[in-house]
Protein backbone atom coordinates (compact mmCIF):
# COMPACT_ATOMS: atom_id res chain seq x y z
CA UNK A 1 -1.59 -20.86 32.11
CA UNK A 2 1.75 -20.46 33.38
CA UNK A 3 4.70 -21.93 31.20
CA UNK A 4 2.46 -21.43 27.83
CA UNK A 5 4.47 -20.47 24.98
CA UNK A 6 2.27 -17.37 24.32
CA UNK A 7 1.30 -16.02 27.61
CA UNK A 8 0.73 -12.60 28.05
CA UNK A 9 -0.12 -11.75 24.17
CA UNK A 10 -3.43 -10.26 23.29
CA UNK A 11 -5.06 -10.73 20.38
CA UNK A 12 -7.59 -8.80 18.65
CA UNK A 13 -9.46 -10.99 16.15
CA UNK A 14 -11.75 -8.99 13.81
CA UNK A 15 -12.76 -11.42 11.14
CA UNK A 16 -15.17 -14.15 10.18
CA UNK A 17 -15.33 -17.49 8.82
CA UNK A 18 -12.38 -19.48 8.92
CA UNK A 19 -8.95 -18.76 7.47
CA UNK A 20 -8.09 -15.96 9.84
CA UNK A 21 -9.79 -16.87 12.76
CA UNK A 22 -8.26 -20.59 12.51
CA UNK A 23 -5.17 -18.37 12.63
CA UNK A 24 -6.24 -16.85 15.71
CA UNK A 25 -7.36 -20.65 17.14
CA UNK A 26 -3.89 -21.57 16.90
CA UNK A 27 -2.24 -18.75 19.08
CA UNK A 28 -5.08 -19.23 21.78
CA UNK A 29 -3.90 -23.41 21.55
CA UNK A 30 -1.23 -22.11 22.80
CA UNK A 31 -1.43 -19.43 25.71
CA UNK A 32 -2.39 -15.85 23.77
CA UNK A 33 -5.28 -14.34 24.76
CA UNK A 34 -7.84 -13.74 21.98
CA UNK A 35 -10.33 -11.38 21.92
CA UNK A 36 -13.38 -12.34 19.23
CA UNK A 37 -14.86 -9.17 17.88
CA UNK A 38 -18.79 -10.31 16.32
CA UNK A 39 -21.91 -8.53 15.39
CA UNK A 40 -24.50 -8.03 17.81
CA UNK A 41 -27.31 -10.39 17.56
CA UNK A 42 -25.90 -12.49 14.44
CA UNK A 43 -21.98 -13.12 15.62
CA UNK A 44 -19.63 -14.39 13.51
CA UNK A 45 -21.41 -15.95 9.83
CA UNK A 46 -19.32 -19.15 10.60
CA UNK A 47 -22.18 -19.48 13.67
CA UNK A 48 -24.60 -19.97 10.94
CA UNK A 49 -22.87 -22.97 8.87
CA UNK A 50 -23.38 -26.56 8.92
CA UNK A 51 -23.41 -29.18 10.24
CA UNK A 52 -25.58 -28.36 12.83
CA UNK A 53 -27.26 -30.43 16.22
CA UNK A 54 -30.60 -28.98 16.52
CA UNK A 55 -29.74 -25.32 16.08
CA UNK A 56 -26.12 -26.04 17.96
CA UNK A 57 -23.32 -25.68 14.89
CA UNK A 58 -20.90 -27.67 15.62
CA UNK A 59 -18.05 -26.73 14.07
CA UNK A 60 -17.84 -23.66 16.48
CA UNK A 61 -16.38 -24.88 18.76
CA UNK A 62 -13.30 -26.41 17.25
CA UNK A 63 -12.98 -22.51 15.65
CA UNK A 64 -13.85 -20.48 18.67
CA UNK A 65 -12.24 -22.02 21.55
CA UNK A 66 -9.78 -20.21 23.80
CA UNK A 67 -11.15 -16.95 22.29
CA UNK A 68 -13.37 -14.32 24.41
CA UNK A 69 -16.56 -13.07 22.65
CA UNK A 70 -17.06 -9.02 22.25
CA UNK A 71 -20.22 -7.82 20.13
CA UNK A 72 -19.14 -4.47 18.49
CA UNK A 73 -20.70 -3.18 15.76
CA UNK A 74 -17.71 -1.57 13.57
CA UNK A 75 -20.58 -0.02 11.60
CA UNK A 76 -20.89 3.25 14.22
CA UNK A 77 -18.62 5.65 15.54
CA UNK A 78 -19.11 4.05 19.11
CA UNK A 79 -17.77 1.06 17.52
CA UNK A 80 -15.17 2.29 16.20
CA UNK A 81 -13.87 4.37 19.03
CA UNK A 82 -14.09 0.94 21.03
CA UNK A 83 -12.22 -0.97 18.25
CA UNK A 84 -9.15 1.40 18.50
CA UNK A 85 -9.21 1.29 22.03
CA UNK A 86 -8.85 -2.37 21.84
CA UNK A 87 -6.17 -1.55 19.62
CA UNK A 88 -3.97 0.26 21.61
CA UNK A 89 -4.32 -2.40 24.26
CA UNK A 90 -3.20 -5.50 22.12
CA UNK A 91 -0.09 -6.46 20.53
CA UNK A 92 -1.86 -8.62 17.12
CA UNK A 93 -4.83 -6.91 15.51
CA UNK A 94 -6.47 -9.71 12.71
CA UNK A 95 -9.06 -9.15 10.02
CA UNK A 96 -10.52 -10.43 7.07
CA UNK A 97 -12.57 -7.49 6.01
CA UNK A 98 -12.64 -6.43 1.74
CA UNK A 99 -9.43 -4.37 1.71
CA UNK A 100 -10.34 -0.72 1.85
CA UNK A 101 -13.23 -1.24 4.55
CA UNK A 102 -11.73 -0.42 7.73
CA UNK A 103 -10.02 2.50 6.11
CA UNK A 104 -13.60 3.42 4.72
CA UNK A 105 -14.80 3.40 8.75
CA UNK A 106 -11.15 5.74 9.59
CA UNK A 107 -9.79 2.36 11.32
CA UNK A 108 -7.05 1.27 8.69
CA UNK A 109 -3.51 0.63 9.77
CA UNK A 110 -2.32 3.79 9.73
CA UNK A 111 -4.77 5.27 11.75
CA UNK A 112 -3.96 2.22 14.54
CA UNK A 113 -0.76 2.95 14.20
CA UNK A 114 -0.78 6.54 16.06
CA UNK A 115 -2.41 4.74 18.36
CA UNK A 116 -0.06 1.67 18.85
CA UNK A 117 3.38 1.39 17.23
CA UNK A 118 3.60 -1.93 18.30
CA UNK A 119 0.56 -3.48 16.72
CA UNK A 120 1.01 -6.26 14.03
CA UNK A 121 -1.90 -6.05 11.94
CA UNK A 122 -2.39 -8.97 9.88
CA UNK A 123 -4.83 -8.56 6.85
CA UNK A 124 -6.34 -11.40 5.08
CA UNK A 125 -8.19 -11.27 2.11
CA UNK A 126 -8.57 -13.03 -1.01
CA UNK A 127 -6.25 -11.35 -3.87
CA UNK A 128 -4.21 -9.15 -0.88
CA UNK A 129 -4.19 -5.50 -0.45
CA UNK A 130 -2.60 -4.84 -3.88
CA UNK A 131 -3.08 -5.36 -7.63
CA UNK A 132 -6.44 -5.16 -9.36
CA UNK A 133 -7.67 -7.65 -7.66
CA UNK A 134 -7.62 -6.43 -4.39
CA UNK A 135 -11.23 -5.29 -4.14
CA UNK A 136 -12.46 -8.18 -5.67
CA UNK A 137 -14.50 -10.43 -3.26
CA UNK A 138 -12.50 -13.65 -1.95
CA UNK A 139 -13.28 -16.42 -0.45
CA UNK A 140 -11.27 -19.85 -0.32
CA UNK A 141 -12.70 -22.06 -3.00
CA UNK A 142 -12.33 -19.62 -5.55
CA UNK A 143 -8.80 -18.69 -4.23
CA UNK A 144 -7.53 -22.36 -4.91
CA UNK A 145 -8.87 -22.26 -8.38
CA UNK A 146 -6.88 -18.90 -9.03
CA UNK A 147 -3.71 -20.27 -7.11
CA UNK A 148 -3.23 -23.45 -10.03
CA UNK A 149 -4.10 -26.37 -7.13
CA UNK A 150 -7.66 -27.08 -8.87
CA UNK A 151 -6.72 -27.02 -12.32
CA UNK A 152 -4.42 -30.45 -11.30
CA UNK A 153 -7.12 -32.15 -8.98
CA UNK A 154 -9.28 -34.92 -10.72
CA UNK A 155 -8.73 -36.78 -14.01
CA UNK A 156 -7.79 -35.23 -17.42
CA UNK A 157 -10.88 -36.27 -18.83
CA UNK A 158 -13.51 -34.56 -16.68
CA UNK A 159 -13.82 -31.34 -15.39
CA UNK A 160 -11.60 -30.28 -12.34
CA UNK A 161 -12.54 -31.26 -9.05
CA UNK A 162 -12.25 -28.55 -6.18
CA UNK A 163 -11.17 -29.59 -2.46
CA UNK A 164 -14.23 -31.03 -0.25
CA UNK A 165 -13.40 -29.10 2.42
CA UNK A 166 -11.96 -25.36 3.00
CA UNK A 167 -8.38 -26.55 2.39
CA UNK A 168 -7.44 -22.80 1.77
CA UNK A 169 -8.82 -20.88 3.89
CA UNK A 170 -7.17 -23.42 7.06
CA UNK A 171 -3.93 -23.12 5.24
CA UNK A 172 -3.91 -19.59 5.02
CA UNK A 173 -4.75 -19.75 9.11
CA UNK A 174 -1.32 -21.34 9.43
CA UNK A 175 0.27 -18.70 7.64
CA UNK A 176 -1.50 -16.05 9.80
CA UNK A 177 -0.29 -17.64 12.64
CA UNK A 178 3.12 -18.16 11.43
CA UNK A 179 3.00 -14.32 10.39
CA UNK A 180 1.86 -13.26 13.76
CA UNK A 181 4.89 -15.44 15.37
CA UNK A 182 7.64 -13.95 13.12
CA UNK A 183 6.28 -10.23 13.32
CA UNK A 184 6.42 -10.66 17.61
CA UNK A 185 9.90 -11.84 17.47
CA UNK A 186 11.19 -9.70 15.44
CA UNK A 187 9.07 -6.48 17.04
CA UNK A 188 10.74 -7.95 20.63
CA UNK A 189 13.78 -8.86 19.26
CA UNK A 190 15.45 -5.95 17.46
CA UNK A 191 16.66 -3.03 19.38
CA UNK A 192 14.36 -0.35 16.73
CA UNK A 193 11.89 -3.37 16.56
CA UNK A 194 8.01 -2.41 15.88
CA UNK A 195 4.95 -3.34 14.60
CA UNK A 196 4.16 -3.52 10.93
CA UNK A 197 1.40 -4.27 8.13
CA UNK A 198 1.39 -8.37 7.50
CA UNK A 199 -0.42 -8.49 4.16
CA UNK A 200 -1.78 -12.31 3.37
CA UNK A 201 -3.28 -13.25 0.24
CA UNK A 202 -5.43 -16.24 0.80
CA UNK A 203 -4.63 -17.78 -3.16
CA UNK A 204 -0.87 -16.88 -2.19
CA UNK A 205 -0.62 -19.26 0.71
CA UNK A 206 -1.50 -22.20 -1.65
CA UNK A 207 0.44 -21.24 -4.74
CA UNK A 208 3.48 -20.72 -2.48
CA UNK A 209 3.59 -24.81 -1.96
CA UNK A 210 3.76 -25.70 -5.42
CA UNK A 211 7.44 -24.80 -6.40
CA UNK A 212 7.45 -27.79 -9.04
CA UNK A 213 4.74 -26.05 -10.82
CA UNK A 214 6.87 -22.87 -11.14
CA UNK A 215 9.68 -24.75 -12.12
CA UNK A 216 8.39 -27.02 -14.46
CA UNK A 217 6.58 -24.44 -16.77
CA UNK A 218 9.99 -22.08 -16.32
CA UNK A 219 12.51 -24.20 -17.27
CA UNK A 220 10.25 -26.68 -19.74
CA UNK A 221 7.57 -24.95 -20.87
CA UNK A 222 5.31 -27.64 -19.55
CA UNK A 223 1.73 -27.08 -18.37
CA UNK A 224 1.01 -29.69 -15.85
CA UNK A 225 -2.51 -31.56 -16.43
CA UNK A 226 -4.87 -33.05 -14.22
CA UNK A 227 -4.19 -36.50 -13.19
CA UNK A 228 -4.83 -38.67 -9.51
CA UNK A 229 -2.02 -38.83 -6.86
CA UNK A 230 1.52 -38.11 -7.42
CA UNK A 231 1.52 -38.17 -11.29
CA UNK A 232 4.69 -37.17 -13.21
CA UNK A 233 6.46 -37.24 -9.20
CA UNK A 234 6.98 -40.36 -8.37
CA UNK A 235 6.49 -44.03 -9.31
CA UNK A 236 4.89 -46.41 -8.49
CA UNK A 237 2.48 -44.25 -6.10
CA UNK A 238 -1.06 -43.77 -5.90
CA UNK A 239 -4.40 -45.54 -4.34
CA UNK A 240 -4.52 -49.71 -4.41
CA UNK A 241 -7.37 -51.89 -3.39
CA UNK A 242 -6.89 -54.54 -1.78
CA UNK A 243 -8.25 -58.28 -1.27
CA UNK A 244 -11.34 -57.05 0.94
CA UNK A 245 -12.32 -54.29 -0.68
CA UNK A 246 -10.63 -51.38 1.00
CA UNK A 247 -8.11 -49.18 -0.45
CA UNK A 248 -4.27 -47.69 0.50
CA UNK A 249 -2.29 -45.28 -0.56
CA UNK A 250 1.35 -45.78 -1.60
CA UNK A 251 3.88 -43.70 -2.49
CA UNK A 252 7.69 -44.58 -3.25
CA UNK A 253 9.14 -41.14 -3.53
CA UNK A 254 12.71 -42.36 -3.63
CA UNK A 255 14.55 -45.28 -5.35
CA UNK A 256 15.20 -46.54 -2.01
CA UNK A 257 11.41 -46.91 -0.93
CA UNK A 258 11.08 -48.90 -4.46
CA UNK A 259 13.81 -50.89 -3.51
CA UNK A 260 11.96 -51.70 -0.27
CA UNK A 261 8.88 -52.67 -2.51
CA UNK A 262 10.38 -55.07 -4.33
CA UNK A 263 11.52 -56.31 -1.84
CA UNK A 264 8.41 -57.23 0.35
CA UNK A 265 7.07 -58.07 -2.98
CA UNK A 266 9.24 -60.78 -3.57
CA UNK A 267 10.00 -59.14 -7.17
CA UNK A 268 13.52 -57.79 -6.74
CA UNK A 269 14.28 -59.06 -10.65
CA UNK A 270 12.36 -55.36 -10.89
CA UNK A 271 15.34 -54.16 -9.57
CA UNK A 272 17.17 -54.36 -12.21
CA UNK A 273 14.64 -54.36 -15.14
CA UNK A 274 15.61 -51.54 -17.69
CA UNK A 275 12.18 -50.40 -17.28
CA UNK A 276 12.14 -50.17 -13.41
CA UNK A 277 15.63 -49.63 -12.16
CA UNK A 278 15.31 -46.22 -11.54
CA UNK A 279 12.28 -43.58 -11.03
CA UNK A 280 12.79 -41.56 -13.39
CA UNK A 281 12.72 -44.68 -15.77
CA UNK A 282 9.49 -45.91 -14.21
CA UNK A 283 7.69 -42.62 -14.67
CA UNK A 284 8.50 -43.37 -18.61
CA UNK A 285 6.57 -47.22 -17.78
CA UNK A 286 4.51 -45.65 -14.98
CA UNK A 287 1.36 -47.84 -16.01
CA UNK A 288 3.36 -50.94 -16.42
CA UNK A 289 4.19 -50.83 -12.95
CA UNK A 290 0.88 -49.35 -11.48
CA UNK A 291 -0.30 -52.40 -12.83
CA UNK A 292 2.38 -54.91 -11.20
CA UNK A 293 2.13 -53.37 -7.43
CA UNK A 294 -1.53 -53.70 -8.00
CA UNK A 295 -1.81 -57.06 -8.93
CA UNK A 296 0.21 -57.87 -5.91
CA UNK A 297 -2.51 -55.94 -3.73
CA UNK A 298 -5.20 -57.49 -4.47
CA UNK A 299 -3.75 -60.46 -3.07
CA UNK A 300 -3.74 -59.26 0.87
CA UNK A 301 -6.27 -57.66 2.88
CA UNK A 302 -5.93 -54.11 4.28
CA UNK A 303 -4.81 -54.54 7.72
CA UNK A 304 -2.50 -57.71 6.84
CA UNK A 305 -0.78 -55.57 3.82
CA UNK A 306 -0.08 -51.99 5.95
CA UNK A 307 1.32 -53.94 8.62
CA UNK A 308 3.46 -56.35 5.89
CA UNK A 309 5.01 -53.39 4.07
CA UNK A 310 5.21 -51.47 7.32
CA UNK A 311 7.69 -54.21 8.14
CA UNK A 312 9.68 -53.25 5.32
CA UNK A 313 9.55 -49.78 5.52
CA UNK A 314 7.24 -48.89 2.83
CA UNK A 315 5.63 -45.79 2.87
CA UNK A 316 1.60 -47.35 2.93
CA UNK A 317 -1.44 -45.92 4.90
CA UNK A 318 -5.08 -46.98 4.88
CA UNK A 319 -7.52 -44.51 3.43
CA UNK A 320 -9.27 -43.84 6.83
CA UNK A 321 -13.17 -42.59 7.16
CA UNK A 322 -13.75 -40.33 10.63
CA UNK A 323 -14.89 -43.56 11.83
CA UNK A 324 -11.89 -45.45 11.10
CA UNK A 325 -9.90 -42.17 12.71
CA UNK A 326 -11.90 -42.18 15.86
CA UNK A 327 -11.27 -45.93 16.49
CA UNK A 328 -7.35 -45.68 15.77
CA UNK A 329 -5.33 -46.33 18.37
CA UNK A 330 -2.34 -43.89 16.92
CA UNK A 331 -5.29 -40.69 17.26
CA UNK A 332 -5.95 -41.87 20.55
CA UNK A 333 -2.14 -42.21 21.90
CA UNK A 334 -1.57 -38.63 20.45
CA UNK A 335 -4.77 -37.51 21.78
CA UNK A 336 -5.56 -36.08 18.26
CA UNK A 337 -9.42 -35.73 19.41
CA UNK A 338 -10.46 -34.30 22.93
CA UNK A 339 -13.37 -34.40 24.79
CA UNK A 340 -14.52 -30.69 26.17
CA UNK A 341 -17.51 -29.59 28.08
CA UNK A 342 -20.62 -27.84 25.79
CA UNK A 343 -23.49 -25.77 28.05
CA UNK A 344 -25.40 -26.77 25.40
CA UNK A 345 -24.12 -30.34 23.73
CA UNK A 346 -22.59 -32.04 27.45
CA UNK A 347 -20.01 -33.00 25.77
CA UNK A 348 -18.42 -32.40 22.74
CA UNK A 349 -15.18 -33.82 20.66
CA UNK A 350 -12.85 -31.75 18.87
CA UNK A 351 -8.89 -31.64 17.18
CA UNK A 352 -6.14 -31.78 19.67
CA UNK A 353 -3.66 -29.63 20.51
CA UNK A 354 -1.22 -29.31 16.92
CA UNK A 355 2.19 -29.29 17.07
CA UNK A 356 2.79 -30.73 20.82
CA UNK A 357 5.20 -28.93 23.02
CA UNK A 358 7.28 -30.56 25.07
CA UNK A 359 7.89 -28.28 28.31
CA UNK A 360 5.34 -26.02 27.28
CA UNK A 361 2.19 -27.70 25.89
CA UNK A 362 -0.60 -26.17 24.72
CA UNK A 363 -4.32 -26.53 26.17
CA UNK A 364 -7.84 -26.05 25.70
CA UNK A 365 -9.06 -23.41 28.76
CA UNK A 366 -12.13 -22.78 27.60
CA UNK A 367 -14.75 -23.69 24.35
CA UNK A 368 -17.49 -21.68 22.18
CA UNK A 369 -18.31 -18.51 24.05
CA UNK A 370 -21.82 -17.55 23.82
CA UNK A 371 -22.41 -14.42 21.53
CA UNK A 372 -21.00 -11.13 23.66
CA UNK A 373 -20.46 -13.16 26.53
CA UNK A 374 -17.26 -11.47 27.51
CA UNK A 375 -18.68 -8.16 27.02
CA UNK A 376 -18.78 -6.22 30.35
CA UNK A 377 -15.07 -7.95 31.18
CA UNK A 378 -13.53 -7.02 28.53
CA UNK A 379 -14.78 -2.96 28.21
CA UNK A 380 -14.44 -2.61 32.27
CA UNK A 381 -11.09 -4.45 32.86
CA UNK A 382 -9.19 -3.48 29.31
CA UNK A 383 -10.70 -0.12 29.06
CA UNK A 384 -12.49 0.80 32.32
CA UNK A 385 -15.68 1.38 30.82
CA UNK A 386 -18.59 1.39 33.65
CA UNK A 387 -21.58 -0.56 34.09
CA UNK A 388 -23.87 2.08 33.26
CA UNK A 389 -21.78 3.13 30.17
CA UNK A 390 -21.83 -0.78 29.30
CA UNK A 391 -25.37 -0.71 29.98
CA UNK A 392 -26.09 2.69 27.61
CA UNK A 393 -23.73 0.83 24.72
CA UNK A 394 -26.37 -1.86 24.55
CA UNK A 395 -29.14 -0.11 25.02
CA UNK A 396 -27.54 1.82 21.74
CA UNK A 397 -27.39 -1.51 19.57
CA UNK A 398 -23.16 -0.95 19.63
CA UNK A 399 -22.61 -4.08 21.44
């Protein structure tokens, strides 16, 4: 552990699923100590989703590693005298509860607080803890529909198309993460430094990356439409085939990457076409030439094209399948998947360690505690509870 970026801070992580606790995944990645607070006998719901192995879920592990597992049930007084114990011990307190409910249980940040002036508390939820939204239930897929992404994904003449994945909700666990970062340094930094309220809105974290969109409507009174790729951005750019049946993407963001396309094309008369000179021209023949680089495609074969235009310095990649991803020799010089031990699986694969350190890498120390399996550590060393009042909590259903 020693020489970890984040060594020596504790973590409290009280929430489910995945966009806070993928916050809380990426300060254990690197050195903090996180404390996972679940439900006795069910754990956290995101033990319960697919894809499974048997009964094994397996994307646990890639969301619970590094992380300690407490049962507590917040839902008793026991539990909640426990929970603000734990909260006068750490320095970053995360949850994901509806806002209101840990005030409802007399556990809201101003009763934690009294208790710890230091704490960051970082609060996710899906509409944030103000406006008349904020009660309303949230969740990530919904969230990108209300931040504007959806309403641009797919084609203009069928209905939107949402992410297939929880896009959001890992977004927002970067934010959360980056919030938890910025409140330490400046708690540890300023002479009247302390902690504070960090209030994350999970449709927020999304809208926040589309500044064009903002723009555009301000200034032009435009409301962007659905359409594939980088439409009304750049041209030529979007997905080719190519001779064998596979597809890239390309993108030529700049006049200069177009100029490096024409290039490897052998069609630098483009160059100086008054329909194709500049981008902002080209957007006005964007089909025109779509149709041109495509053409030109179709006449290599995946691997021979990437590495032709790579040559040139065109900005190509191949569309890669998890397959494709687990066979690439880039993944595997950046170690982008690692192998870790499972009691259950043997062994198990998972992301690597995101962004990589130089002196002070992060690391995987341990993977996908069992449900309260850190229980009597964690109330006898952080809060000197003893074995027979560990014993009497279970016996009460509280852990």
């Amino acid at each position: 552990m020693a020489g970890t970026p984040l060594e020596g801070v504790k973590v409290l992580d009280v929430s489910t699923m995945i966009a806070a606790p993928y916050g809380s995944v990426l300060l254990g990645d690197f050195g903090a100590e996180v404390i996972k607070v679940e439900m006795p006998g069910k754990g956290d719901t995101l033990r319960h989703v697919g894809p499974f192995k048997g009964e094994e879920p397996l994307r646990w592990p890639g969301l619970s590693r590094n992380k300690k597992s407490l049962t507590l049930d917040l839902h008793t007084d026991e539990g909640i005298e426990i929970l603000k114990k734990l909260a006068s011990e750490v320095d970053i307190l995360i949850e994901n509860f509806r806002p209101g409910t840990l005030e409802k249980w007399g556990a809201g940040y101003d009763e934690l607080k009294k208790i710890n002036p230091d704490l960051l508390m970082i609060r996710v939820s899906g509409y944030g803890q103000t406006g008349p939204y904020k009660e309303k239930a949230g969740f990530g897929t919904p969230a990108t529909a209300f931040s504007g992404f959806t309403y641009l994904q797919g084609y203009s003449d069928r209905a939107p198309v949402s992410p297939s994945f929880s896009l959001t909700d890992y977004i927002t666990g970067v934010y959360v993460a980056f919030a938890a970062i910025t409140g330490l340094y400046h708690r540890d930094t300023n002479e009247n430094g302390t902690g504070q309220m960090i209030d994350i809105a999970l449709y927020e974290t999304v809208f926040r990356m589309m500044e064009f969109l903002v723009a555009e409507y301000d200034q032009l009174g435009k409301v962007r439409e659905r359409a594939p790729g980088l439409s009304g951005h750049s041209s030529p750019a979007g997905t080719f085939e190519t001779k064998d049946g596979h597809y890239v993407v390309l993108v030529t963001s700049t006049d200069t990457t177009f100029n490096r396309l024409a290039k490897a094309m052998g069609r630098e008369d483009l160059l100086e076409h008054e329909k194709f000179y500049t981008n902002s021209v080209r957007l006005q023949n964007d089909k025109e030439i779509v149709q041109i680089v495509e053409d030109w495609m179709k006449t290599k074969e995946r691997d021979e094209l990437v590495e032709y235009l790579g040559e040139y310095g065109v900005p190509v990649s191949p569309i890669l399948n998890i397959q494709d991803i687990f066979e690439h020799p880039q993944y595997q010089a950046r170690d982008n998947i690692i192998e870790l031990e499972h009691p259950r699986l043997g062994k198990i694969k998972t992301p690597g360690i995101v962004p990589k350190f130089e002196k002070t890498p992060g690391s995987v120390r341990n993977l996908s505690p069992d449900l309260g399996e850190n229980n009597e550590e964690l109330l006898s060393s952080m809060l000197g509870y003893s074995e027979a009042e560990i014993s009497e909590l279970k016996d009460k259903g509280v852990i």
